[in-house]
Protein backbone atom coordinates (compact mmCIF):
# COMPACT_ATOMS: atom_id res chain seq x y z
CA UNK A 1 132.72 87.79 35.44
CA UNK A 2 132.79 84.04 33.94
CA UNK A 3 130.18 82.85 36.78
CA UNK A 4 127.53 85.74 35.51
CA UNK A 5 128.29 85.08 31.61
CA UNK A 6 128.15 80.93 32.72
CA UNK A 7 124.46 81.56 34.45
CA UNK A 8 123.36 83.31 31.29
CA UNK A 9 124.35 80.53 29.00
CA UNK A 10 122.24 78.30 31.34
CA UNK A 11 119.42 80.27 31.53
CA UNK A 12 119.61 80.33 28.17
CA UNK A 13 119.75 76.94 27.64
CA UNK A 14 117.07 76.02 30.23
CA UNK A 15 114.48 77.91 27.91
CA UNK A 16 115.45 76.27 25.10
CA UNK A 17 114.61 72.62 26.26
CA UNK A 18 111.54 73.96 27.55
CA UNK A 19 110.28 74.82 23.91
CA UNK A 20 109.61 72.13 21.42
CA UNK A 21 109.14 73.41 17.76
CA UNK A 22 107.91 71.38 15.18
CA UNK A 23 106.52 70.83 11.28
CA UNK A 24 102.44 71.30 11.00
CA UNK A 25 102.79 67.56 10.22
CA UNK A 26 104.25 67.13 13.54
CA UNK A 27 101.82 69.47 15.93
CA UNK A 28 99.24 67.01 14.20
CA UNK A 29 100.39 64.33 15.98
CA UNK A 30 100.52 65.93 19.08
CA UNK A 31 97.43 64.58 21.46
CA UNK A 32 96.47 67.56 24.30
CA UNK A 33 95.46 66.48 27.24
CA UNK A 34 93.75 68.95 30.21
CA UNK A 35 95.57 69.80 32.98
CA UNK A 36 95.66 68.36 36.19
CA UNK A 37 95.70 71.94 38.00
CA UNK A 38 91.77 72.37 36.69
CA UNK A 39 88.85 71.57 38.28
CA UNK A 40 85.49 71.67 36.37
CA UNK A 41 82.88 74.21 38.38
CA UNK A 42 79.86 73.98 36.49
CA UNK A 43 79.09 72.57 33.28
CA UNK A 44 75.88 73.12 31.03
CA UNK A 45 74.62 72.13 27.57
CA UNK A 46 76.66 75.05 25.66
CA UNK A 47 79.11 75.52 28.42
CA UNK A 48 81.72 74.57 31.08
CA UNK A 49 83.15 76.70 33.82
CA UNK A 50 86.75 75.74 34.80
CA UNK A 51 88.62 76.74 37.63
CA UNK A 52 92.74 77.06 37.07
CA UNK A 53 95.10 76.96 40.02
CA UNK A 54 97.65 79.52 39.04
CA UNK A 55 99.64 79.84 41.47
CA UNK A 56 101.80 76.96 39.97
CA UNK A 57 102.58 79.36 36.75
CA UNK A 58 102.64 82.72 38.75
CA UNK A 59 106.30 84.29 39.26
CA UNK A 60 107.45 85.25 42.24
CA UNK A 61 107.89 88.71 41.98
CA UNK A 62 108.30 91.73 44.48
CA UNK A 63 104.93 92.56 43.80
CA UNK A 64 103.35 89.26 44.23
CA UNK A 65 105.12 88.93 47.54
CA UNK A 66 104.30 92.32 48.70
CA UNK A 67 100.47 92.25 47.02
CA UNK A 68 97.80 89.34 47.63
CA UNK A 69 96.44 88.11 44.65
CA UNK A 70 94.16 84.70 43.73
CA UNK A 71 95.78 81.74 43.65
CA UNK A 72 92.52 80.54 41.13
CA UNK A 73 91.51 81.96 37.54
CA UNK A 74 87.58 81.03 36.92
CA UNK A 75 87.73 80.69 32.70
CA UNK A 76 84.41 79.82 30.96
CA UNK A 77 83.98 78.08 27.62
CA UNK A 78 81.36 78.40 25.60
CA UNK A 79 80.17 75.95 23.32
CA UNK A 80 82.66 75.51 21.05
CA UNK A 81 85.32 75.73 23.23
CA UNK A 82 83.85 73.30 25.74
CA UNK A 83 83.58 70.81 22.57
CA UNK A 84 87.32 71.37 21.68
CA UNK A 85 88.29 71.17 25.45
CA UNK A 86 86.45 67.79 25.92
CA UNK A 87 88.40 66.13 23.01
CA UNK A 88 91.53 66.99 25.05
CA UNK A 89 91.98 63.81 26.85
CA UNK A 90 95.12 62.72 26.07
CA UNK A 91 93.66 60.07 22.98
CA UNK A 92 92.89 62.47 20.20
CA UNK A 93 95.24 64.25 18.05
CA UNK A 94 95.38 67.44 16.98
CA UNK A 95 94.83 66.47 13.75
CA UNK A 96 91.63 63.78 15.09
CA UNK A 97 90.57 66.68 16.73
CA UNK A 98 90.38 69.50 13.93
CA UNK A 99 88.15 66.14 11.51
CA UNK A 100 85.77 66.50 14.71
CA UNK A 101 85.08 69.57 14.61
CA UNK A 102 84.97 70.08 10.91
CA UNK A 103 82.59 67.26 11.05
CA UNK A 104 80.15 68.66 13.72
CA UNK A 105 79.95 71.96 12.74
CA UNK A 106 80.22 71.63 8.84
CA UNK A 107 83.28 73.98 7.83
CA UNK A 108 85.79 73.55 5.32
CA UNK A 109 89.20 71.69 6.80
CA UNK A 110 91.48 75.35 6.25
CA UNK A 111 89.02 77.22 8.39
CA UNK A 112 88.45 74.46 10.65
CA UNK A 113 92.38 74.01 10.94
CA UNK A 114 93.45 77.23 11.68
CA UNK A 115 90.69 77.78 14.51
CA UNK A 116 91.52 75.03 16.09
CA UNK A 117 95.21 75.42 16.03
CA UNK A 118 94.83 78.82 17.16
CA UNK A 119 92.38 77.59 20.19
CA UNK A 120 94.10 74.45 21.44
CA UNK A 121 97.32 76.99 21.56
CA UNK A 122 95.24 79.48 23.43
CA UNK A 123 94.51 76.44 25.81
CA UNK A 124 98.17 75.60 26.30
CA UNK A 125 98.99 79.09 27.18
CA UNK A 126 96.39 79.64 29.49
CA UNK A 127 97.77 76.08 31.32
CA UNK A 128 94.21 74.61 30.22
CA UNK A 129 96.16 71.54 28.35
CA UNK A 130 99.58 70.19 28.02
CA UNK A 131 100.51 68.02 25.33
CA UNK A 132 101.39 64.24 25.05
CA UNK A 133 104.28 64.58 22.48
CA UNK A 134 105.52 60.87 20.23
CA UNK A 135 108.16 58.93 21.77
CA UNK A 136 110.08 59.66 18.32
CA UNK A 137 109.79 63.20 18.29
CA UNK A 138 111.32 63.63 22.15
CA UNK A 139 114.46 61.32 20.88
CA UNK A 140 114.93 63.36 17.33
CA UNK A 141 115.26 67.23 19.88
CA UNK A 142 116.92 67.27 23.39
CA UNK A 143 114.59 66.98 25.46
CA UNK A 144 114.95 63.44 26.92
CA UNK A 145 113.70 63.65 30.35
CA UNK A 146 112.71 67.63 30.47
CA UNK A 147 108.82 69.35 30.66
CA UNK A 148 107.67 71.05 27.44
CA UNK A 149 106.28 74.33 28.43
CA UNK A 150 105.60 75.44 24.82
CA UNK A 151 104.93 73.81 21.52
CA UNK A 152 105.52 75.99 18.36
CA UNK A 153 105.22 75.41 14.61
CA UNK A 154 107.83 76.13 12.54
């Protein structure tokens, strides 16, 4: 009984230093970068077709074992997205990133904000970026040494 209630507590505690929440002052200073499990397919004017390999993020399941499935997801961008997308390399920050966009298509900072928030989390989630987090924000939480799977605002 103790080894089953001791294997919950780590699970437990293995998903919690795999999430890193911070302030909206703090996800500003986060700089996304794309992920090295993508490789760019075809890219146009307006768009960019990307190619994930997913069986890194896949579980392994009794179905997935049993069933054959892709080990690739194609995802296309369209013009906007391939803009946002591009300015993930690993030198802009979220917050460089939202003036960009305001800038090049002429909306208001709120509107621009909470798009781009909303997309560049899309992006994580879908493994499309990962995020290059300050030196003083890993010391201030626990995770010294540990991958950040998710970022969330508080």
């Amino acid at each position: 009984m103790t080894s089953s209630k001791g294997s919950t507590s780590k699970k437990a505690n293995k998903m919690e230093k795999k999430s890193l929440h911070v302030t909206k002052e703090e996800f500003y200073k986060l700089k996304p970068i794309q992920s090295t499990f993508i490789t760019v397919l075809k890219e146009k004017d307006d768009q960019i077709l990307l190619e994930v390999d997913i069986s890194k993020f896949k579980k392994k399941s009794l179905r997935r074992r049993l069933l054959p499935s892709p080990n690739y997801k194609k995802i296309q961008l369209d013009k906007l997205g391939k803009f946002t997308f591009e300015l993930c390399d690993g030198n802009n920050t979220v917050k460089q990133i939202i003036k960009k966009f305001q800038e090049e298509y002429k909306l208001t900072f709120t509107e621009t904000e909470t798009a781009v928030t909303k997309y560049l989390t899309l992006l994580n989630m879908r493994h499309l970026i990962g995020w290059q987090i300050p030196q003083e924000m890993v010391e201030k939480s626990d995770l010294k040494g540990k991958t950040v799977e998710e970022v969330s605002m508080e």
